[in-house]
Protein backbone atom coordinates (compact mmCIF):
# COMPACT_ATOMS: atom_id res chain seq x y z
CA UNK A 1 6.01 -34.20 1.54
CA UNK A 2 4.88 -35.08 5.29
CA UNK A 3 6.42 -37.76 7.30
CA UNK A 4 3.78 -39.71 9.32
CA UNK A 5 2.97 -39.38 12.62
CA UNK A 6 1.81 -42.70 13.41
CA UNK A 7 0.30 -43.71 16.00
CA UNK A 8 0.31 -41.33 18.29
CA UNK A 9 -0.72 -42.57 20.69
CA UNK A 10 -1.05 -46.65 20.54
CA UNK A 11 -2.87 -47.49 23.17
CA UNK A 12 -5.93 -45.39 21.97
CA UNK A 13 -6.20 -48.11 18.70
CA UNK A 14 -9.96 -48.54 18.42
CA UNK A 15 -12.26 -50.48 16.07
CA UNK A 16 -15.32 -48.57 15.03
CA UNK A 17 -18.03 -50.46 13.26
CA UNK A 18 -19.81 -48.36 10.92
CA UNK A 19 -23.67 -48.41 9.20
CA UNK A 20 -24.03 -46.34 6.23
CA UNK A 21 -26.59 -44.61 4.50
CA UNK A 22 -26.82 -46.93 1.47
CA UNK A 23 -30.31 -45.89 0.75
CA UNK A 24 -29.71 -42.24 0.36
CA UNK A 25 -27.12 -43.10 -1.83
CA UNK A 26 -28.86 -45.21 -3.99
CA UNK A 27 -31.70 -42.92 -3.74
CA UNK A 28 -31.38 -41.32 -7.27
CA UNK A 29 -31.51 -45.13 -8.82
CA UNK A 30 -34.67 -45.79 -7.15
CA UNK A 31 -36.48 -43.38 -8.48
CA UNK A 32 -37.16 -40.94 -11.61
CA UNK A 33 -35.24 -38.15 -12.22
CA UNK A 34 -35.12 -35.26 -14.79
CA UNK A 35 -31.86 -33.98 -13.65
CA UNK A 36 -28.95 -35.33 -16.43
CA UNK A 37 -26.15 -35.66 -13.59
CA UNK A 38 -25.10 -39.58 -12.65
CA UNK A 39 -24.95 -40.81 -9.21
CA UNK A 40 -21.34 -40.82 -9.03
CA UNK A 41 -19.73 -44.33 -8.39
CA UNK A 42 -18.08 -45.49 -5.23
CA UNK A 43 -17.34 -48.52 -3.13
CA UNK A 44 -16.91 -49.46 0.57
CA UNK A 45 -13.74 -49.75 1.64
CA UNK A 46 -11.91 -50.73 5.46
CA UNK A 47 -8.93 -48.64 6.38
CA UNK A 48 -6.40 -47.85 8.92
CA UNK A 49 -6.62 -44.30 9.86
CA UNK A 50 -4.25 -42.36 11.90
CA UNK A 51 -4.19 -38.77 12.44
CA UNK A 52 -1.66 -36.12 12.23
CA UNK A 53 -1.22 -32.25 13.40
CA UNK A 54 1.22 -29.18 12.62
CA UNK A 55 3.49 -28.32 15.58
CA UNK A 56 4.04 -24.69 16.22
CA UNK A 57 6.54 -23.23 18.79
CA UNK A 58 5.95 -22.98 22.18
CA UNK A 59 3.39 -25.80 23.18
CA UNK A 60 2.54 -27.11 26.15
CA UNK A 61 3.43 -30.24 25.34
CA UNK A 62 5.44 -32.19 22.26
CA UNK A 63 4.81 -36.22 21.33
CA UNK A 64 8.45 -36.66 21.00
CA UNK A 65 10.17 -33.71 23.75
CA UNK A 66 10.85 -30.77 21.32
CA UNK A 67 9.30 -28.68 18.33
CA UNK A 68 11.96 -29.61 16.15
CA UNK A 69 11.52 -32.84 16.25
CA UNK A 70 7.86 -32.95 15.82
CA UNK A 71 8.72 -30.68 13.04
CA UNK A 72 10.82 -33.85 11.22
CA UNK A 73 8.33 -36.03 11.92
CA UNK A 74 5.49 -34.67 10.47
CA UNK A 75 7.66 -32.85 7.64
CA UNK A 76 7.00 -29.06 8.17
CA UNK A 77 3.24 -28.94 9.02
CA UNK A 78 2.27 -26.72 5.85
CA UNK A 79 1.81 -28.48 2.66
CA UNK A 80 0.58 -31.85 1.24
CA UNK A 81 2.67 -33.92 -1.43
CA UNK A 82 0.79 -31.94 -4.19
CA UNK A 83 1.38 -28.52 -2.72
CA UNK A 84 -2.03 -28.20 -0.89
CA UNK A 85 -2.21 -25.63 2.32
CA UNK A 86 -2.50 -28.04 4.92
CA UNK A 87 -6.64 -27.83 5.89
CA UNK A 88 -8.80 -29.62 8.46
CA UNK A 89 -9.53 -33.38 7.00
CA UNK A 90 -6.84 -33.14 4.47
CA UNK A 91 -6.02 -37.12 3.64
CA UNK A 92 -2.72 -38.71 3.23
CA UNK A 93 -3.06 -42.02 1.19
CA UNK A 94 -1.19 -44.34 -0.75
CA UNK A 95 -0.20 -43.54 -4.36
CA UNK A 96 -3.06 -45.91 -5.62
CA UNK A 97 -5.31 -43.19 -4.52
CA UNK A 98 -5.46 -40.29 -7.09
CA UNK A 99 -4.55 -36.88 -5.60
CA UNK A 100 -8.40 -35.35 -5.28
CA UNK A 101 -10.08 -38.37 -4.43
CA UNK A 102 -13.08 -38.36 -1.81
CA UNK A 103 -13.64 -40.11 0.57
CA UNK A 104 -16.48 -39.95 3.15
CA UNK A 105 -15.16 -41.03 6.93
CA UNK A 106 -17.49 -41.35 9.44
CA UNK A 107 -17.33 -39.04 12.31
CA UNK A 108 -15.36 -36.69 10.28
CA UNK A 109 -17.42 -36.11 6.64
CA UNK A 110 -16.47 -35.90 3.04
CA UNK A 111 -12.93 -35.44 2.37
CA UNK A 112 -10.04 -35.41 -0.38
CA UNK A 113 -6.23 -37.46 -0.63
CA UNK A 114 -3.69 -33.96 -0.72
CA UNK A 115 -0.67 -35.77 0.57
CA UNK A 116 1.15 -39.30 0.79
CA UNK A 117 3.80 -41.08 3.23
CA UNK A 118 6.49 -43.31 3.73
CA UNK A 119 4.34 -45.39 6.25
CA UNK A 120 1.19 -44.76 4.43
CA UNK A 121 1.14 -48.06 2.40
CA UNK A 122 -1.37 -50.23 0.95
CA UNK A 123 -2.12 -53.51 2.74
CA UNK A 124 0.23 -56.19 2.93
CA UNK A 125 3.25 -53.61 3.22
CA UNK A 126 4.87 -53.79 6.71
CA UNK A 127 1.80 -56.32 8.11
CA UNK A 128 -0.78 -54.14 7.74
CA UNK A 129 -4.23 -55.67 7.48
CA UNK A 130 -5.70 -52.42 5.03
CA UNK A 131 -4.88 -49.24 3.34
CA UNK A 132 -3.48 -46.66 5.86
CA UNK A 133 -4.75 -43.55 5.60
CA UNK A 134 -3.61 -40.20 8.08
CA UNK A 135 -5.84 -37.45 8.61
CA UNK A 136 -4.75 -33.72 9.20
CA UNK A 137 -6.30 -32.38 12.56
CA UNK A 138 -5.20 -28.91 13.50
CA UNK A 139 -2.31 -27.11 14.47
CA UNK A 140 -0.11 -26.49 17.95
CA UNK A 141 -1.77 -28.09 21.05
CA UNK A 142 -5.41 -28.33 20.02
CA UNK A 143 -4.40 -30.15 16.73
CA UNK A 144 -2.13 -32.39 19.20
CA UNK A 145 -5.36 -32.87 21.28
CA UNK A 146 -7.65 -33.75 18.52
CA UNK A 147 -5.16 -35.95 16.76
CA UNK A 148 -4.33 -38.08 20.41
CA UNK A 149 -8.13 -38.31 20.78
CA UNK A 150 -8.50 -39.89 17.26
CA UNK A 151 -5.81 -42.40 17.77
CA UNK A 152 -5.80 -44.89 15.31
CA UNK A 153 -8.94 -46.72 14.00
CA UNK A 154 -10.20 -49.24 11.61
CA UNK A 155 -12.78 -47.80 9.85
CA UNK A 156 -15.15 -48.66 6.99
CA UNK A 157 -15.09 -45.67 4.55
CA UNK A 158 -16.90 -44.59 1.16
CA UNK A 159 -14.64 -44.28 -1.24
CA UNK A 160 -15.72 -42.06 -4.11
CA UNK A 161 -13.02 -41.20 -7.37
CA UNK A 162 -11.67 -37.48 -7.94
CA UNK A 163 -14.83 -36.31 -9.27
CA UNK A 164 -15.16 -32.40 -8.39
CA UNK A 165 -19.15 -32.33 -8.39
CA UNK A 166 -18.56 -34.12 -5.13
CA UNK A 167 -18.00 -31.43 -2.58
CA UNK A 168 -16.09 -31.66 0.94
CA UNK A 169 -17.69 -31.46 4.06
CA UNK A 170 -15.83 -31.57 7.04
CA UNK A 171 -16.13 -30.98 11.10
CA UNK A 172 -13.48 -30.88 13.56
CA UNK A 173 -14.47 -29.93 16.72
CA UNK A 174 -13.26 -26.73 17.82
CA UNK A 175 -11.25 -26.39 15.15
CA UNK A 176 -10.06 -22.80 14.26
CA UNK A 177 -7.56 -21.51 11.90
CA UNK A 178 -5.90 -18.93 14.70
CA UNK A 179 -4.55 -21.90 15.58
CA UNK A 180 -1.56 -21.14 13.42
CA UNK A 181 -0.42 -18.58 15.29
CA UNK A 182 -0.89 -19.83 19.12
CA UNK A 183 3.13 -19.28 19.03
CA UNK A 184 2.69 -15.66 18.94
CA UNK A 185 0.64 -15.82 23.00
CA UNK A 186 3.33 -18.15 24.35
CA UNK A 187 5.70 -17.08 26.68
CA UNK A 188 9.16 -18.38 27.01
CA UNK A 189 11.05 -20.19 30.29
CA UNK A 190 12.38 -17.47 32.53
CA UNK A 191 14.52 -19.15 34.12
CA UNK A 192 16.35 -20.86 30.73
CA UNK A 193 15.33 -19.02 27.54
CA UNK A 194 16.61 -21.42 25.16
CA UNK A 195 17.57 -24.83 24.65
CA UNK A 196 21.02 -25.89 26.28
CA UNK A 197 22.65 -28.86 23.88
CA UNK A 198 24.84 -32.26 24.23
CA UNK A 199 28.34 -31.09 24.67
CA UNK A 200 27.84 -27.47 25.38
CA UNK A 201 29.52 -25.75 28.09
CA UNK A 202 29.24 -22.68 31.11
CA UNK A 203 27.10 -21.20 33.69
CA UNK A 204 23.55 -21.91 32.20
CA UNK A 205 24.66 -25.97 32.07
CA UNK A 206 26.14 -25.44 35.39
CA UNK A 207 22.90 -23.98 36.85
CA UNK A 208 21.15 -26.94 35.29
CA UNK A 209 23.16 -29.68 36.67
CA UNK A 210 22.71 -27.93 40.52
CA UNK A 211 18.83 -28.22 40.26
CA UNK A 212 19.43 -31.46 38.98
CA UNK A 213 21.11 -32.69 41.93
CA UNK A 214 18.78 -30.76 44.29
CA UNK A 215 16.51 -32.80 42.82
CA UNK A 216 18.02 -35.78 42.91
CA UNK A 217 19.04 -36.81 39.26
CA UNK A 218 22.41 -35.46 39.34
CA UNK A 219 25.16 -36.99 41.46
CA UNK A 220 27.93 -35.72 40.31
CA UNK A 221 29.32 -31.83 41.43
CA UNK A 222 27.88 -29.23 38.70
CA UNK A 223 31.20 -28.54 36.32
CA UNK A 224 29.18 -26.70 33.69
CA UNK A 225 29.95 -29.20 30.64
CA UNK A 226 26.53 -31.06 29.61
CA UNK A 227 28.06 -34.79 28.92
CA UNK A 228 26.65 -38.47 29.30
CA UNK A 229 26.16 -37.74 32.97
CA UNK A 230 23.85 -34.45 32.44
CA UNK A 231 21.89 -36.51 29.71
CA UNK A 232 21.50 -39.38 31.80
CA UNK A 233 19.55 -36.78 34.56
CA UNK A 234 17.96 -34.63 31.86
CA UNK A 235 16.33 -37.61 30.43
CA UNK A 236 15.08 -39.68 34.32
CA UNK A 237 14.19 -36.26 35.05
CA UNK A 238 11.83 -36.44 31.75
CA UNK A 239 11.01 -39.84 31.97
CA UNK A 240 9.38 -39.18 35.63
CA UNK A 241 7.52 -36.37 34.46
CA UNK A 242 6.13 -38.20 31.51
CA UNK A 243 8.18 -35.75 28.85
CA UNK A 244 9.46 -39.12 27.42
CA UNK A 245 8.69 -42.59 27.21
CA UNK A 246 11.48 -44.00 26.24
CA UNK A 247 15.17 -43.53 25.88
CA UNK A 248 14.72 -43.96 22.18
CA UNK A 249 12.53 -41.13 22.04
CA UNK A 250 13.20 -37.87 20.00
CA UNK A 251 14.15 -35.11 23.00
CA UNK A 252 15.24 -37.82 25.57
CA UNK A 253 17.92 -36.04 27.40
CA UNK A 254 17.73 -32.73 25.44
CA UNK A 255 16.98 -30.08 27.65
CA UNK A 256 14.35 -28.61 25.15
CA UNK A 257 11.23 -26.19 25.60
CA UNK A 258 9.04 -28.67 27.41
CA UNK A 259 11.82 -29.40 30.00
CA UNK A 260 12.82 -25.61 30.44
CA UNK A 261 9.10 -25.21 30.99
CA UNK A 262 9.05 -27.78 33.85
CA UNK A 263 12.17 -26.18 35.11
CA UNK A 264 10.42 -23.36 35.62
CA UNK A 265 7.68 -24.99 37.61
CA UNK A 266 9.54 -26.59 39.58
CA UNK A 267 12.05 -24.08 40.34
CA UNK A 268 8.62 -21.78 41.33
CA UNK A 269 6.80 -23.72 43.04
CA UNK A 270 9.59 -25.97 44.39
CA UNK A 271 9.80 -30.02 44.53
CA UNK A 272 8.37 -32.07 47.46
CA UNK A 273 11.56 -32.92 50.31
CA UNK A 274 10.27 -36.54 50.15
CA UNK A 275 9.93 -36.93 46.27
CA UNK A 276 14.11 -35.86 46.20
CA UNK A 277 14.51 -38.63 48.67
CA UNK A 278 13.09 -41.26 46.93
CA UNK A 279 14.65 -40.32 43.46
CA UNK A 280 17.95 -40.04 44.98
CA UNK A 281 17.77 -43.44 46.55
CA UNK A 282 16.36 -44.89 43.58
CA UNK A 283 19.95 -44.14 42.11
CA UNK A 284 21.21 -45.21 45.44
CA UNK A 285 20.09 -48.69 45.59
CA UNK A 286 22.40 -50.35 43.16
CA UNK A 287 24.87 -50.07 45.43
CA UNK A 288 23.78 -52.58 47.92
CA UNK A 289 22.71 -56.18 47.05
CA UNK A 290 20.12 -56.20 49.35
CA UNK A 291 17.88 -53.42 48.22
CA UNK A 292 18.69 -53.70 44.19
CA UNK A 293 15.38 -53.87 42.94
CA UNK A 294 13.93 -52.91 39.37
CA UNK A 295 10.36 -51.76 39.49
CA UNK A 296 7.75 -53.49 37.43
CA UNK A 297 4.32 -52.99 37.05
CA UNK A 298 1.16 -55.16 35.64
CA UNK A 299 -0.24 -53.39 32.58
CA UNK A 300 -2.37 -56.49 31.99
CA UNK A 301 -4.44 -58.86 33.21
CA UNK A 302 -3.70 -62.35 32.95
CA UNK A 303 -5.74 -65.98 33.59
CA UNK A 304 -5.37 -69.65 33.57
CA UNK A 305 -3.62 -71.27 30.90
CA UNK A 306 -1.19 -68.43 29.53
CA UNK A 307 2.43 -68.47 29.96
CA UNK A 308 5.20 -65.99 28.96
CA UNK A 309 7.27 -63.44 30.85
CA UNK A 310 4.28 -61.52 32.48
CA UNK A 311 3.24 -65.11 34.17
CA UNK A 312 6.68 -65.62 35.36
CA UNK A 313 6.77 -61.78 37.15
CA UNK A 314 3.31 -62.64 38.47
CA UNK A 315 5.30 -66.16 39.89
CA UNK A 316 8.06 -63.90 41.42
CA UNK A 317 5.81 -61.23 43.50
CA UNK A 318 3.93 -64.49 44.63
CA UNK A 319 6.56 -66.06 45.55
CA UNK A 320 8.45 -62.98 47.57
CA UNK A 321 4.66 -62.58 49.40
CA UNK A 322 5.01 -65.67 50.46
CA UNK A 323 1.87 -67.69 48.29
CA UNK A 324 3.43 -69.45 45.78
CA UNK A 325 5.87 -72.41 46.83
CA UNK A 326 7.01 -74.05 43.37
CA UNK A 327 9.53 -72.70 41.63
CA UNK A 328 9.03 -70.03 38.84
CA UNK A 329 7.95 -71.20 35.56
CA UNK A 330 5.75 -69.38 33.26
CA UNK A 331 3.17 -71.43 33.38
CA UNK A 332 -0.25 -69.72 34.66
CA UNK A 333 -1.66 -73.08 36.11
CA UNK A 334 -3.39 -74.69 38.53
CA UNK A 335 -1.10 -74.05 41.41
CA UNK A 336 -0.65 -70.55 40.54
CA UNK A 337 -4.27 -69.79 40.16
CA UNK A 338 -4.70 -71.12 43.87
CA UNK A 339 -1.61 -68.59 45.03
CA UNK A 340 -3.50 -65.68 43.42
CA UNK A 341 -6.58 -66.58 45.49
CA UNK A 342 -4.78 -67.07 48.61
CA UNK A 343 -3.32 -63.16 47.67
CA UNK A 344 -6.92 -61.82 46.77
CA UNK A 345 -8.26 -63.37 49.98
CA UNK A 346 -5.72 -61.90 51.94
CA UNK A 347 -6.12 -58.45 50.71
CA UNK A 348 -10.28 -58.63 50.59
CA UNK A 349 -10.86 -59.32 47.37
CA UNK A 350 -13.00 -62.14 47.43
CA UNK A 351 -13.78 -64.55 50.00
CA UNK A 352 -14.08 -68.02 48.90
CA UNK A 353 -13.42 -69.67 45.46
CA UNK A 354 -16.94 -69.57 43.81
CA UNK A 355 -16.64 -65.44 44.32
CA UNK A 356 -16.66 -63.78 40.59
CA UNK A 357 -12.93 -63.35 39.79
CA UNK A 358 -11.51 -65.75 42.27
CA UNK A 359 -7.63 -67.19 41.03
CA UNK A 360 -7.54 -64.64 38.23
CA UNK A 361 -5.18 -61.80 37.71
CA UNK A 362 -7.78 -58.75 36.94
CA UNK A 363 -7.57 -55.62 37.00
CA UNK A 364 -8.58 -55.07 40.81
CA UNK A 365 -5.90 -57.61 41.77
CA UNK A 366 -3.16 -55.77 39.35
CA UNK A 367 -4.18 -52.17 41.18
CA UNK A 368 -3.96 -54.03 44.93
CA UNK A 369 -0.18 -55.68 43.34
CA UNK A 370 0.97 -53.00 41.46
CA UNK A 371 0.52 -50.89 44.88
CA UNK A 372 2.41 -52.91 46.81
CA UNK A 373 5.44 -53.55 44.58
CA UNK A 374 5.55 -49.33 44.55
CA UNK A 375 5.53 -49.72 48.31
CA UNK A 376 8.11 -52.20 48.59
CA UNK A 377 9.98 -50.26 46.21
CA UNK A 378 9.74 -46.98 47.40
CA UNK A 379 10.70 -48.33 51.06
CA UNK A 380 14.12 -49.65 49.36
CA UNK A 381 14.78 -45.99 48.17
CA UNK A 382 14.28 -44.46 51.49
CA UNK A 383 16.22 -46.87 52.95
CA UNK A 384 19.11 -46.71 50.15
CA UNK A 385 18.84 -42.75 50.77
CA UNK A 386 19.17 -43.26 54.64
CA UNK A 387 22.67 -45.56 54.36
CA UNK A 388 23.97 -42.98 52.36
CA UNK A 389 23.13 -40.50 54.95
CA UNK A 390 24.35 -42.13 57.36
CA UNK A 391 27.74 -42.85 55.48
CA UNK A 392 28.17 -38.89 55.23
CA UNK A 393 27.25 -38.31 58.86
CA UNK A 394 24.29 -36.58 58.39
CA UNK A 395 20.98 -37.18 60.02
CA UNK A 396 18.33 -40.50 59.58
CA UNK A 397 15.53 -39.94 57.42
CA UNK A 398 12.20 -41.11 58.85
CA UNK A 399 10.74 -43.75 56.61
CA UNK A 400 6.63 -42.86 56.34
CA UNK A 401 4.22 -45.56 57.83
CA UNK A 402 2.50 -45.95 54.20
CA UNK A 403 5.85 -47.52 52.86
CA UNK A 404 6.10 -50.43 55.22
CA UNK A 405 4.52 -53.49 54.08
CA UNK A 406 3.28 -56.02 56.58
CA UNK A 407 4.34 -59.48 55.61
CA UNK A 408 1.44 -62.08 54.31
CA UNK A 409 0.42 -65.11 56.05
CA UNK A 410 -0.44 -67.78 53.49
């Protein structure tokens, strides 16, 4: 039986808004017929729909870090719950749909329930608003691809009931079965073969912590054992490339295929001087009180009247920029809208108070923020990287123009 592979990726959750054909349904009711076969019954439905794929070895790229772990989550990649070969549009539904039912889903066409899931659950279960249903979209990186690009939807679908005069009809785009065997055209990392685990020990782990610390993730000296200290670099060494998300996540800190395969790029094409510089001092700055800084960023925009944690970050940048003067409270009011003028005004944005967008936090304003809290940040590092320089009697390290940031005037 698969395990889901929900929600792949969240923030692609769209609502789609459907019109269906109800006349050429009902067409055989409107008018004479000689032929003895029934309009087969069905009813309109809304579900949840996710999608789903079958891993194979040596992809590009894995939504938790490694094959095997994809593997687990979407339970082998080759057969439904009733033994069906895993096929383009194949559904996963709850047990109150029939194995064989159809179902028609816009964008996608006629299809049939092969397989279940532990998070495939009927509404009500777990807060969900509908039936989930997941839909099988490929295998190895294209099936990834199609399956990111669905997302997860609320749709309105025709249901039909397991009748076998109803034929499936589906279309995914560029969907081929070869797909199966894209393992067999991918090559393995050179420079590390195979994956290197928690605990191990010996020259391969030892080569791995020196790029490491070349690189600035590792600050210990490379012993060859692969402990809390190697995991801790294997997994900021992910999460700034964007192999992981979290720390939570399945690979974080396992140096797996995807991170041998960045290895390898990096170790060919090498890493930029002044990238190092700024990872190592990101490490470096918890060591003096005056540059200690976590980096945030605005994901969202936010207006007049809210409050929460986001307003009271907003209240803090203000504040250290020099345009808000009351103490931080969470509260998106008055006084706070007028501080986020005074910032937009002072970086362009808009010119008086009547201009479209004036005193609220939008998306322009988050970009011109987010930009300079990088910049503030990123001057720290450099700065936390030059002490420790220093401290070893080595040369300064020029700080680039681009990362000083010229104090506001309110």
């Amino acid at each position: 039986m698969f395990k889901r592979l929900i929600g792949i990726s969240v923030n692609l959750a769209l609502l789609s808004i459907i019109s269906f054909p109800f006349g050429l349904l009902n067409q055989a009711n409107a008018e004479e017929s000689s032929q003895a076969t029934e309009v087969p019954d069905y009813y309109l439905e809304t579900f949840i729909i996710s999608a789903y794929y079958s891993p194979v070895v040596g992809q590009n790229w894995y939504v938790t870090g490694s094959y095997e772990s994809d593997i687990y989550l979407n339970g082998g990649g080759v057969r439904g719950a009733d033994g069906t070969a895993v096929y383009p549009g194949m559904i996963a539904a709850p047990k109150k749909y029939a194995f064989g039912t159809k179902m028609n889903i816009p964008g996608v066409g006629i299809v049939a329930v092969h397989d279940r899931g532990g998070a495939i659950v009927e509404k009500g279960v777990k807060g969900h608003e509908y039936d989930r249903l997941d839909i099988w979209m490929g295998y190895g990186d294209p099936g990834l691809e199609r399956a990111l690009n669905w997302g997860k939807r609320t749709v309105d679908v025709i249901v039909y009931g397991a009748n076998e005069e109803i034929k499936e009809s589906v279309y995914l785009e560029g969907y081929s079965a070869a797909e199966k065997f894209l393992q067999n055209t991918i090559l393995v990392p050179l420079n590390f073969p195979a994956d290197i685990y928690f605990g191990s020990e010996g020259e391969d782990v030892k080569k791995m912590q020196g790029y490491l610390k070349d690189w600035g993730y590792y600050e210990g000296e490379p012993n060859g054992f692969y402990g809390d200290e190697t995991a801790e670099a294997i997994y900021l060494f992910q999460l700034d490339n964007q192999l992981v998300f979290d720390a939570n996540d399945l690979g974080a800190g396992h140096f797996g295929l995807n991170t041998r395969r960045l290895f390898d790029k990096f170790i060919t094409k090498g890493v930029d001087a002044e990238k190092v510089k700024l990872q190592k001092g990101s490490r470096l700055m918890k060591q003096y009180e005056d540059l200690n800084e976590v980096k945030i960023q605005f994901d969202t925009s936010i207006n007049v009247g809210q409050k929460g944690e986001e307003v009271s970050m907003l209240q803090d940048e203000l504040r250290k920029l020099g345009f808000l003067r009351i103490a931080t409270s969470g509260f998106y009011g008055e006084v706070t809208e007028h501080a986020v003028f005074k910032f937009q005004q002072s970086q362009g944005l808009v010119g008086t108070k009547n201009d479209a967008g004036a005193g609220y936090f939008g998306p322009a304003t988050r970009n011109v923020m987010n930009s300079i809290i990088a910049s503030r940040f990123n001057t720290k590092s450099l700065l936390a990287f030059q002490r420790e320089e220093i401290k070893n009697g080595r040369h300064l390290v020029k700080i680039p123009s681009e990362y000083y940031i010229a104090k506001q005037e309110d």
